[in-house]
C-alpha atoms as a PDB file:
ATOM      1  CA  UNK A   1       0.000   0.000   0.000  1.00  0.00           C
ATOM      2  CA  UNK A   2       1.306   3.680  -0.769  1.00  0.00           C
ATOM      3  CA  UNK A   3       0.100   6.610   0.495  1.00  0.00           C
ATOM      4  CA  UNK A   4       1.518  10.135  -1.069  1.00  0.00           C
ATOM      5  CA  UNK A   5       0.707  13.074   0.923  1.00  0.00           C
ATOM      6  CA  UNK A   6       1.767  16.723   1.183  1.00  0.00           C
ATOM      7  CA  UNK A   7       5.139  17.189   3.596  1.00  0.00           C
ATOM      8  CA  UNK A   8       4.227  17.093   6.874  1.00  0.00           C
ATOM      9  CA  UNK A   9       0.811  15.607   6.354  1.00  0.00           C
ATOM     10  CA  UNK A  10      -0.522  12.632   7.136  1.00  0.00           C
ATOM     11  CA  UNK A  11      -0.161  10.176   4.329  1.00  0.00           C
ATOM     12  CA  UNK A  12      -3.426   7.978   6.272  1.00  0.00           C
ATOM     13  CA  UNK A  13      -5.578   9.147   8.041  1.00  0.00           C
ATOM     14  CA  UNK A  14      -9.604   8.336   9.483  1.00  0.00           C
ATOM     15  CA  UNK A  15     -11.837  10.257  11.685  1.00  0.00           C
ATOM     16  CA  UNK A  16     -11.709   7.592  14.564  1.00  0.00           C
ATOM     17  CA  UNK A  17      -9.395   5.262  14.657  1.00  0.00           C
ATOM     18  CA  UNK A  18      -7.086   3.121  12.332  1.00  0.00           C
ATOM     19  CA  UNK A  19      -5.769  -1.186  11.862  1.00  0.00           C
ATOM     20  CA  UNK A  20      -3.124  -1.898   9.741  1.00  0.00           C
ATOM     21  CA  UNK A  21      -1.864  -5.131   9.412  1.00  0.00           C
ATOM     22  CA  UNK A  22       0.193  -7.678   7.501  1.00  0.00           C
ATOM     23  CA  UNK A  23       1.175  -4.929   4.902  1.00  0.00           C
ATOM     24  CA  UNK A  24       3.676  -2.872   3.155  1.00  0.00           C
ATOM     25  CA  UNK A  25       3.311   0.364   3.369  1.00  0.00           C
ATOM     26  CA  UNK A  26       4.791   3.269   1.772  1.00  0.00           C
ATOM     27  CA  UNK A  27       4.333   7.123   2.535  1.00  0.00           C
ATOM     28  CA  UNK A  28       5.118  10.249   2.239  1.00  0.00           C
ATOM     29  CA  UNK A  29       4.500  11.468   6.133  1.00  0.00           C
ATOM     30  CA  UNK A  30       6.712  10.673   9.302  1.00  0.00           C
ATOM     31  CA  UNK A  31       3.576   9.248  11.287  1.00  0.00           C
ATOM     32  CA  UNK A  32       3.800   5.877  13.125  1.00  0.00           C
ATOM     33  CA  UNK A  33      -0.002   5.943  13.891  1.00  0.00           C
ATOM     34  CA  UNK A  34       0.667   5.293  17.850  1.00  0.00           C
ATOM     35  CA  UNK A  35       0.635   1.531  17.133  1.00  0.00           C
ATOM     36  CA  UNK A  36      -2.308   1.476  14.882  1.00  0.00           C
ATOM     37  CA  UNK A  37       0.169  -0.425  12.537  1.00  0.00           C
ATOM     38  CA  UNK A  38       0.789  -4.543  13.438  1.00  0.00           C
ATOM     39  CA  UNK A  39       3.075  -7.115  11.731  1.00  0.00           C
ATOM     40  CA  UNK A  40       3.665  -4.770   8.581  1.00  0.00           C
ATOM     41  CA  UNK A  41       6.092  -2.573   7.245  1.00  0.00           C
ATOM     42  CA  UNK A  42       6.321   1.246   7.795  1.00  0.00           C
ATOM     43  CA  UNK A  43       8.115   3.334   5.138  1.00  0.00           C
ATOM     44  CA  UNK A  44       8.558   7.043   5.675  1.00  0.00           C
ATOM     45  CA  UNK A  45      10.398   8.436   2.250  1.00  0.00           C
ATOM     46  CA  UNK A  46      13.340   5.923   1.569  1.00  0.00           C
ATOM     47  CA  UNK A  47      13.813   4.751   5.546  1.00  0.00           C
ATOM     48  CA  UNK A  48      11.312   1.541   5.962  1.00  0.00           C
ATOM     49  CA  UNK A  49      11.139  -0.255   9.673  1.00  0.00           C
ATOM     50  CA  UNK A  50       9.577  -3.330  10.336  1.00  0.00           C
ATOM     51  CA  UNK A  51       6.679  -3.494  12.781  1.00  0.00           C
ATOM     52  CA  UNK A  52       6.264  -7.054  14.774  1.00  0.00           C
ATOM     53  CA  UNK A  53       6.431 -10.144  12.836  1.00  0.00           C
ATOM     54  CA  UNK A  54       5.859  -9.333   8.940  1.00  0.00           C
ATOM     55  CA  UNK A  55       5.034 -11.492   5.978  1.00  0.00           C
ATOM     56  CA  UNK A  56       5.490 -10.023   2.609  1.00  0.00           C
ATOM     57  CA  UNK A  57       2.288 -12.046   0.722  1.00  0.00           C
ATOM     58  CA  UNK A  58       3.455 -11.115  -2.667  1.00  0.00           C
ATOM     59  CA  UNK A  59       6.133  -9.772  -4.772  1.00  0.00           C
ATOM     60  CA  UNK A  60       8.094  -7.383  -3.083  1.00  0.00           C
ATOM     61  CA  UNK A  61      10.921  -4.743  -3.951  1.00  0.00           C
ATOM     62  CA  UNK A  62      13.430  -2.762  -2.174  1.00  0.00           C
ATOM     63  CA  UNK A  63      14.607   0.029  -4.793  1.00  0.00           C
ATOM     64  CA  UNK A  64      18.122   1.107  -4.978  1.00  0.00           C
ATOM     65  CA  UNK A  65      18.275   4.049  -2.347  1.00  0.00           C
ATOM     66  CA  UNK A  66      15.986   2.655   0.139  1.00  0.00           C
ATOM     67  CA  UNK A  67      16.976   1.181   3.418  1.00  0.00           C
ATOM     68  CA  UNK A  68      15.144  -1.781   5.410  1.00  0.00           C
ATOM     69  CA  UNK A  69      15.426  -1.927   9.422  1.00  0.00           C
ATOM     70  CA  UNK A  70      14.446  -5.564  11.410  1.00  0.00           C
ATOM     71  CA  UNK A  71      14.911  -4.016  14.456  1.00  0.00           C
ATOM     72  CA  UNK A  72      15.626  -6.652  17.419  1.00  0.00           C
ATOM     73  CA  UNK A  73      12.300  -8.691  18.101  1.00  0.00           C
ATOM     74  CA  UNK A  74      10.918  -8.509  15.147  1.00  0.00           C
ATOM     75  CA  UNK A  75      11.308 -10.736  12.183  1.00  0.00           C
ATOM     76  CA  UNK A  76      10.033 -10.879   8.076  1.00  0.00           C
ATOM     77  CA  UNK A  77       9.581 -13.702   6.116  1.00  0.00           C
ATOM     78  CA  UNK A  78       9.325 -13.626   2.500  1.00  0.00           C
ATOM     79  CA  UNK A  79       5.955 -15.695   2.027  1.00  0.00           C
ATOM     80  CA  UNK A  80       5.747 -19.143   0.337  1.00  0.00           C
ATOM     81  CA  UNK A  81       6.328 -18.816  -3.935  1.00  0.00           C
ATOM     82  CA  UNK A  82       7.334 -15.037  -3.000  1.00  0.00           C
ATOM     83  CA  UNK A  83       9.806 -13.211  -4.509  1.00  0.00           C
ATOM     84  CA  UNK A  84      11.915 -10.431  -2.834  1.00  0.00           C
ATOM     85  CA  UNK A  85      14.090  -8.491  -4.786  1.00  0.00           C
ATOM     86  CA  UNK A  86      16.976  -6.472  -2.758  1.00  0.00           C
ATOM     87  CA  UNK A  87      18.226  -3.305  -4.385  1.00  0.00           C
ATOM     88  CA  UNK A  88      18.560  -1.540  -1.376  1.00  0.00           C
ATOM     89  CA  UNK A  89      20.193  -1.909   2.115  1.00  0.00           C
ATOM     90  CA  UNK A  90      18.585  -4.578   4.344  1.00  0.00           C
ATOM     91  CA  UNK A  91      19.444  -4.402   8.287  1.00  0.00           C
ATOM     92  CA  UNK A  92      19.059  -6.927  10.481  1.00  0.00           C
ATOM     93  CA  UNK A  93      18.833  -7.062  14.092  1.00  0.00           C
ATOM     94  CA  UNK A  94      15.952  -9.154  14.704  1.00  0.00           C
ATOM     95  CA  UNK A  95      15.659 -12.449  12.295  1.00  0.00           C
ATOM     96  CA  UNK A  96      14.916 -12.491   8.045  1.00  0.00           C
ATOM     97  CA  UNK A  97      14.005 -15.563   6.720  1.00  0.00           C
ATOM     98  CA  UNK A  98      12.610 -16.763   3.042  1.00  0.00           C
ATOM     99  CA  UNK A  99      10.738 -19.645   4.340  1.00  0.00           C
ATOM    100  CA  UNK A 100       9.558 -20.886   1.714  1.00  0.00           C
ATOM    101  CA  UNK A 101      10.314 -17.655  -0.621  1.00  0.00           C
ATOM    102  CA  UNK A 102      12.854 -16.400  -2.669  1.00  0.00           C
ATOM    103  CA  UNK A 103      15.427 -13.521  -2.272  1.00  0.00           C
ATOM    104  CA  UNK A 104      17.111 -12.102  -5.173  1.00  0.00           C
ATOM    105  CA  UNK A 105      19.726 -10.026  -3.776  1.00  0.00           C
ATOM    106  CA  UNK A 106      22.525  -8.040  -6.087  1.00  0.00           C
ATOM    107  CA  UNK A 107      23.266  -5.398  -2.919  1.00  0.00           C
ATOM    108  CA  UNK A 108      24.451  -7.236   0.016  1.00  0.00           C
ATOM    109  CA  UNK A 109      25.166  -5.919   3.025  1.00  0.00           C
ATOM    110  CA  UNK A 110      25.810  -6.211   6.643  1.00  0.00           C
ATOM    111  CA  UNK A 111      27.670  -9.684   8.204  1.00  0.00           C
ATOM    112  CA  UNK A 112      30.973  -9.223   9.368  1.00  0.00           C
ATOM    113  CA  UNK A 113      33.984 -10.311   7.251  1.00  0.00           C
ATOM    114  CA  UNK A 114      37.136 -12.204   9.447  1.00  0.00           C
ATOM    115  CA  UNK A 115      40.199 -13.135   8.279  1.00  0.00           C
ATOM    116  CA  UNK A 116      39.459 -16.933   6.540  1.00  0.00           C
ATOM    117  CA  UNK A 117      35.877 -15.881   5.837  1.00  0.00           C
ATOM    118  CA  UNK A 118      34.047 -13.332   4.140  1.00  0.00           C
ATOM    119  CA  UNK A 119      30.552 -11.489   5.567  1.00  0.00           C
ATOM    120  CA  UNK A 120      27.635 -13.008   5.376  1.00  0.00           C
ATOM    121  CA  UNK A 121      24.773 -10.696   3.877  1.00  0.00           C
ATOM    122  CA  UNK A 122      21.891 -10.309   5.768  1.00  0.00           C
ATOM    123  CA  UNK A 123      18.800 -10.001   3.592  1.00  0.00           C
ATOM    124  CA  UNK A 124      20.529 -12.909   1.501  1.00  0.00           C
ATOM    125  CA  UNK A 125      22.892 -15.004   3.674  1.00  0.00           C
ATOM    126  CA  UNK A 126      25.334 -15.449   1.003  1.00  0.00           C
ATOM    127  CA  UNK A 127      29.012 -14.477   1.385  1.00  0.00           C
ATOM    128  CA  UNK A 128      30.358 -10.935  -0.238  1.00  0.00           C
ATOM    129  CA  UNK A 129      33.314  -8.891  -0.393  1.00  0.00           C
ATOM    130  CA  UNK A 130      36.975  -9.576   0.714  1.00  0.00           C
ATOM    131  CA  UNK A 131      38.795 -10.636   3.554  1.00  0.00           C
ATOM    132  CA  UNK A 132      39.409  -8.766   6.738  1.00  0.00           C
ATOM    133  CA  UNK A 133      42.947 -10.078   7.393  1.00  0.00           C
ATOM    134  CA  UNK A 134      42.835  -8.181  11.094  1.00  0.00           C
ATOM    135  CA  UNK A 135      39.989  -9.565  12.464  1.00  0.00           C
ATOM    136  CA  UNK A 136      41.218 -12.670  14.033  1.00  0.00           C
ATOM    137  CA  UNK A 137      38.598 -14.785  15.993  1.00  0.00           C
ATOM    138  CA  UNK A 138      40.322 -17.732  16.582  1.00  0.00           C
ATOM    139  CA  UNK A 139      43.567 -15.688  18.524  1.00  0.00           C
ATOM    140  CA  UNK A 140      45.219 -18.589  20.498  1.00  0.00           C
ATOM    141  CA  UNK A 141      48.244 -17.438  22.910  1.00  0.00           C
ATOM    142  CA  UNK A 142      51.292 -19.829  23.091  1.00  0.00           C
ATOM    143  CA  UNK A 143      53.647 -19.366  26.275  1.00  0.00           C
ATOM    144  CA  UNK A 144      57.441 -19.602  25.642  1.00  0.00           C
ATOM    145  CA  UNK A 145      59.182 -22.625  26.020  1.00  0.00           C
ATOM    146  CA  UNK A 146      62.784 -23.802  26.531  1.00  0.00           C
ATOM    147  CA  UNK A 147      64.872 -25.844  24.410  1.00  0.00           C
ATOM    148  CA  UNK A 148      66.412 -29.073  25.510  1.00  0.00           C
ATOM    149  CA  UNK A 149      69.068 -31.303  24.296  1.00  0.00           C
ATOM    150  CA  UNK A 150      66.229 -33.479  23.433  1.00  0.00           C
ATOM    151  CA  UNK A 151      63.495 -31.267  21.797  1.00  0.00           C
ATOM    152  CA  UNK A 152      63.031 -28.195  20.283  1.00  0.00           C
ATOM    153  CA  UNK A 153      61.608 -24.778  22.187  1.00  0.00           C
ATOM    154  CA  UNK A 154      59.670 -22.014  21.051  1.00  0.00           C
ATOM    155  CA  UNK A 155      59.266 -18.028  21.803  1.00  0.00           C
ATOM    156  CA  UNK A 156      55.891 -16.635  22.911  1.00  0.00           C
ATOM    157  CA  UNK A 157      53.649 -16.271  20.183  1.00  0.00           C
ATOM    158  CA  UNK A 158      50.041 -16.120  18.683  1.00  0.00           C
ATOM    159  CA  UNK A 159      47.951 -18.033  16.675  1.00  0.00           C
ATOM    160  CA  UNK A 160      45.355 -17.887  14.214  1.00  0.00           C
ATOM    161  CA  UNK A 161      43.418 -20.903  13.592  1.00  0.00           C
ATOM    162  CA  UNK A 162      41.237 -19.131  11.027  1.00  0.00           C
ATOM    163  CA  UNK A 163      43.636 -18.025   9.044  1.00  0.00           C
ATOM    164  CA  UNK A 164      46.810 -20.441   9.970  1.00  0.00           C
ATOM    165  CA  UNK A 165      49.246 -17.442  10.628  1.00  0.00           C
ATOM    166  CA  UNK A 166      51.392 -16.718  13.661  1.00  0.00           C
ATOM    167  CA  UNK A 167      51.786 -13.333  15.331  1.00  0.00           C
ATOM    168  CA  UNK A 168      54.292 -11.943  17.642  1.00  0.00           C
ATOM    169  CA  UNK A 169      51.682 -10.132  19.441  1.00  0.00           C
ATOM    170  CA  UNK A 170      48.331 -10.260  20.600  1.00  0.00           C
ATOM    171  CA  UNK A 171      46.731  -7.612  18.542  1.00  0.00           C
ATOM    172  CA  UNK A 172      48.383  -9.094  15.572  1.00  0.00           C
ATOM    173  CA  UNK A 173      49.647  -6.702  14.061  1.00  0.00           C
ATOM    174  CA  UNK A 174      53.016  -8.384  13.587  1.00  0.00           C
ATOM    175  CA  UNK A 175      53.140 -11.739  10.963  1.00  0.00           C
ATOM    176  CA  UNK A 176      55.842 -13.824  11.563  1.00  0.00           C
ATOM    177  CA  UNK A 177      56.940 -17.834   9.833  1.00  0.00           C
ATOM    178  CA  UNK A 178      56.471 -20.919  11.862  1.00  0.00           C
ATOM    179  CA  UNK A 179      60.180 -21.258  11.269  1.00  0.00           C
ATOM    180  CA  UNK A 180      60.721 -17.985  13.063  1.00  0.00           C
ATOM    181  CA  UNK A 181      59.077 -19.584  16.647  1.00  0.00           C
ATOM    182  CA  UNK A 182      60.961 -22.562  16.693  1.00  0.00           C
ATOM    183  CA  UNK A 183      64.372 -22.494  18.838  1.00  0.00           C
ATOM    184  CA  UNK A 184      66.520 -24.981  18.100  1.00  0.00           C
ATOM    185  CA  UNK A 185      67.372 -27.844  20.519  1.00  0.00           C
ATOM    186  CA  UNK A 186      70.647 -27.572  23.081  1.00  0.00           C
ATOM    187  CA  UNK A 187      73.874 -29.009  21.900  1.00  0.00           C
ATOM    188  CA  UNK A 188      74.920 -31.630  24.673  1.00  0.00           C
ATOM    189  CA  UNK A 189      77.358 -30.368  26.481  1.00  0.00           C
ATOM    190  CA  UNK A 190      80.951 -31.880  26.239  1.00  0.00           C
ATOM    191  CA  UNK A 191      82.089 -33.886  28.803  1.00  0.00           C
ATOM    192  CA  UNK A 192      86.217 -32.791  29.964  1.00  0.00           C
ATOM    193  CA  UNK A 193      87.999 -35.633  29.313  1.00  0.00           C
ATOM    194  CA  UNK A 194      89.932 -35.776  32.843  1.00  0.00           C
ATOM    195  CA  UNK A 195      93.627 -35.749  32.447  1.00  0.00           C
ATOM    196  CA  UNK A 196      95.221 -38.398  34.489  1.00  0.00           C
ATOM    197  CA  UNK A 197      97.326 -37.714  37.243  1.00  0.00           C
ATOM    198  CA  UNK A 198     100.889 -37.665  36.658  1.00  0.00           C
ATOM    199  CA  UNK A 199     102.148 -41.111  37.793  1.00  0.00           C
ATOM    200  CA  UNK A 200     104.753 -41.024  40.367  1.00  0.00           C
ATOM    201  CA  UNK A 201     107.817 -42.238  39.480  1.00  0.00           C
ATOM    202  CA  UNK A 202     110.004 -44.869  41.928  1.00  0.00           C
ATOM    203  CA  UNK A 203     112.333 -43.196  43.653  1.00  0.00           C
ATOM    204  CA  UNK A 204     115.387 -44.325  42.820  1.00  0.00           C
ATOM    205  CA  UNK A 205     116.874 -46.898  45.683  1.00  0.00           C
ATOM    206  CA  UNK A 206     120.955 -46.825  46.386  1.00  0.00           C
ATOM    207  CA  UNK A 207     122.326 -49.905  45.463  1.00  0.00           C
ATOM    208  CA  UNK A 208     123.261 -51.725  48.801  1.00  0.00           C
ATOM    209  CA  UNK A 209     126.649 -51.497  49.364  1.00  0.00           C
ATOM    210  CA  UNK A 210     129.045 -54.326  48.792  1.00  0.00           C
ATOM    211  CA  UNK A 211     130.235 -56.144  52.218  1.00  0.00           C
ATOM    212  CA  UNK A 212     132.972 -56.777  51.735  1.00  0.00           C
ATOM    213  CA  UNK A 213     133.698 -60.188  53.084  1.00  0.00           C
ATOM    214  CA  UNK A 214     136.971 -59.827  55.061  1.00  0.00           C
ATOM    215  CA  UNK A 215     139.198 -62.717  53.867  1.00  0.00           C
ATOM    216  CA  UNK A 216     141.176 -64.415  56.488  1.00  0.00           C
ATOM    217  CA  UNK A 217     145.286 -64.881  55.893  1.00  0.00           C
ATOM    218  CA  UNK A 218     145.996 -67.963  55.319  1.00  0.00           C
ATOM    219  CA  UNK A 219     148.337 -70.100  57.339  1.00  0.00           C
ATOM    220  CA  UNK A 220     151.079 -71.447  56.241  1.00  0.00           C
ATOM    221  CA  UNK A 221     149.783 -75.233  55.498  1.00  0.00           C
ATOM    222  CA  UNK A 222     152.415 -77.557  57.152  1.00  0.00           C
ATOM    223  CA  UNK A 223     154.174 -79.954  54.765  1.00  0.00           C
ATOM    224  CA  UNK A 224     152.884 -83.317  55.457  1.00  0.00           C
ATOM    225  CA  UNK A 225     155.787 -85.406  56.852  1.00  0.00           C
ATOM    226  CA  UNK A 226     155.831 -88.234  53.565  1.00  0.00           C
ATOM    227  CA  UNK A 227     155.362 -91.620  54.803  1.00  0.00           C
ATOM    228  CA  UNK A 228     157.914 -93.943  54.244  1.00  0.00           C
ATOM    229  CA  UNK A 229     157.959 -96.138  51.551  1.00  0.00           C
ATOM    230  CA  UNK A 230     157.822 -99.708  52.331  1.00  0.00           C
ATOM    231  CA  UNK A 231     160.494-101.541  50.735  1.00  0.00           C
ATOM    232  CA  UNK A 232     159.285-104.406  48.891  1.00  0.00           C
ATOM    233  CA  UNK A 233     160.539-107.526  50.279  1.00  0.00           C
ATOM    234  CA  UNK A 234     161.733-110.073  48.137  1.00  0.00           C
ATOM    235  CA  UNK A 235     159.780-113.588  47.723  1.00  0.00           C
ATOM    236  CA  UNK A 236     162.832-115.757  49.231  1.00  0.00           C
ATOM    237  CA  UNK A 237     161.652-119.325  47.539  1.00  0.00           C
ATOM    238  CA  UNK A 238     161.424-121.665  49.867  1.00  0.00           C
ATOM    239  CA  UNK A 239     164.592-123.987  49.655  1.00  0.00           C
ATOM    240  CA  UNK A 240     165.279-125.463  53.228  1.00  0.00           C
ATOM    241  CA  UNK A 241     168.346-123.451  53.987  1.00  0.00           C
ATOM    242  CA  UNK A 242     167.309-121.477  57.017  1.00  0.00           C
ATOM    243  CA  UNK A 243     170.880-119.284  56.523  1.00  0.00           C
ATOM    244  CA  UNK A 244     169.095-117.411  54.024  1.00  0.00           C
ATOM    245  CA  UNK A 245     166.326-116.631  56.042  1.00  0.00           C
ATOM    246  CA  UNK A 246     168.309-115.751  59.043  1.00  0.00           C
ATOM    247  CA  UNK A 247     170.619-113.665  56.804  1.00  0.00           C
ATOM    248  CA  UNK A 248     167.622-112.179  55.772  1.00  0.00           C
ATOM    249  CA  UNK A 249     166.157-111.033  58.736  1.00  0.00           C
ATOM    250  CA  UNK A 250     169.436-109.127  59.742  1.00  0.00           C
ATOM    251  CA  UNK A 251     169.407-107.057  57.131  1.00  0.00           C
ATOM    252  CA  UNK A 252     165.817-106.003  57.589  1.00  0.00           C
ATOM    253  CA  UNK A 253     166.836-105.325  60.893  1.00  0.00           C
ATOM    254  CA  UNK A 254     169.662-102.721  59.986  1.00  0.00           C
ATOM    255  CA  UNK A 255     167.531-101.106  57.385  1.00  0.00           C
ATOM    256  CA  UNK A 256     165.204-100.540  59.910  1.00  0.00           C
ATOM    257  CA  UNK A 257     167.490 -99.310  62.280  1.00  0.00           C
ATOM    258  CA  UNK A 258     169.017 -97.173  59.187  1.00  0.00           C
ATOM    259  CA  UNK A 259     165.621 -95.807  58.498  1.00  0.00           C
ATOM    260  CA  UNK A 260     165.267 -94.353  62.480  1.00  0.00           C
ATOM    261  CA  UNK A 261     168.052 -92.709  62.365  1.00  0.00           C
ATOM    262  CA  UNK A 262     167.295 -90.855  59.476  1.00  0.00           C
ATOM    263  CA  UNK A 263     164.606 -90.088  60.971  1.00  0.00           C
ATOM    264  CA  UNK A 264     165.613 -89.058  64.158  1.00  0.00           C
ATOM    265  CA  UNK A 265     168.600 -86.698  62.799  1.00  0.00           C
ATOM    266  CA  UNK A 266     165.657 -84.807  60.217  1.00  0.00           C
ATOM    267  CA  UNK A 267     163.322 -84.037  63.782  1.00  0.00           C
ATOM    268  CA  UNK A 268     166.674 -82.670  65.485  1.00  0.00           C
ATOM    269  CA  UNK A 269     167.519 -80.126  62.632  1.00  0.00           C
ATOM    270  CA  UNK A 270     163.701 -78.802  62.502  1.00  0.00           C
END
């Protein structure tokens, strides 16, 4: 429904009272009609505001120019084997549904762009426009660690799940490389081989002295006194003539006696 009327008139009016409901309505004035007006929507010039729960019930369009509040609470619904067409701007703070309808929209608007997605518009629900590369919502902080001889460490930084970056900072304003986080593990630390202690030498031991073995003087060694000789005595074959024998006897006798002498005379001289 559209209602022209001279500025600052009334685009509807009645003598008593008035019911709208379950309408569009376009007009010229800037009344609200104190609540006469249910479940519709309320255009004054370009600036249209929905009014409790609305259902378009036929083909509807928003012209280029034109702007569409859903305040919060309220809701439209684009009828079943409706069409709305979206040339406008289309605000939503309550709910905007097609149920059933169809929405042809070629100016999106409103949603709000991160960095891995893009803004959802809200008469259409279909993504539009670019990136916004600073508006992280998935901003996870990562405490410092130390490196080991065993593993690797890492500096305090941020990270983006959204958008798989790291940051140095938690406004993220600073990009940095996953390579750039990483501290690299502890060399082992080398062990000082000991150096052994200088091994004592023997001390050097004095030969022992030679005893000398005292050698006794030896003693004249007495000549041993040479013992005599015995004279071999003759076999005298027996022959029965006892003069022999007798004769014999003497002169062993004076050889004898010769021999003590000699003896005898050698003891006297020593």
């Amino acid at each position: 429904m559209k209602a022209n009327a001279a500025d600052d008139s009334d685009g509807i009016g009645a003598w008593n009272t008035i019911s709208v409901r379950g309408s569009w309505i376009e007009t010229t004035g800037s009344e609200d009609y104190n609540g006469s007006i249910t479940d519709s929507v309320l255009f004054n010039g370009n600036s249209g505001t929905v009014i409790g729960n609305a259902t378009l019930l036929g083909d509807t369009t928003l012209a280029e120019g034109k702007t569409l509040l859903i305040p919060e609470g309220t809701s439209l619904t684009v009828g079943e084997g409706k069409t709305f067409t979206n040339r406008g701007t289309v605000t939503v703070q309550g709910s905007f549904s097609a149920d059933g309808g169809t929405v042809d929209c070629t100016s999106h608007s409103g949603g709000t762009a991160t960095c891995a997605a893009q803004a959802l518009c809200d008469a259409c629900h279909k993504p539009y426009g670019d990136l916004a590369p600073a508006n992280h919502t998935a901003l996870t902080h990562m405490e410092a660690k130390a490196a080991t001889t065993e593993a690797e460490g890492n500096i305090e930084y941020w990270y983006c799940e959204g958008c798989g970056k790291y940051y140095s900072d938690g406004t993220a304003a600073t990009e940095i490389t996953k390579e750039q986080i990483v501290t690299a593990k502890l060399k082992p630390q080398e062990t000082a081989t000991p150096t052994p202690a200088p091994t004592e030498q023997p001390t050097a031991t004095a030969a022992p002295a030679a005893t000398v073995q005292a050698t006794a003087t030896p003693q004249p060694t007495a000549a041993a006194t040479p013992a005599p000789t015995p004279k071999a005595v003759p076999t005298i074959p027996q022959t029965g003539d006892n003069s022999s024998v007798t004769l014999l006897f003497a002169l062993l006798l004076l050889s004898g006696g010769a021999y003590l002498g000699m003896a005898a005379s050698k003891k006297a001289k020593q």
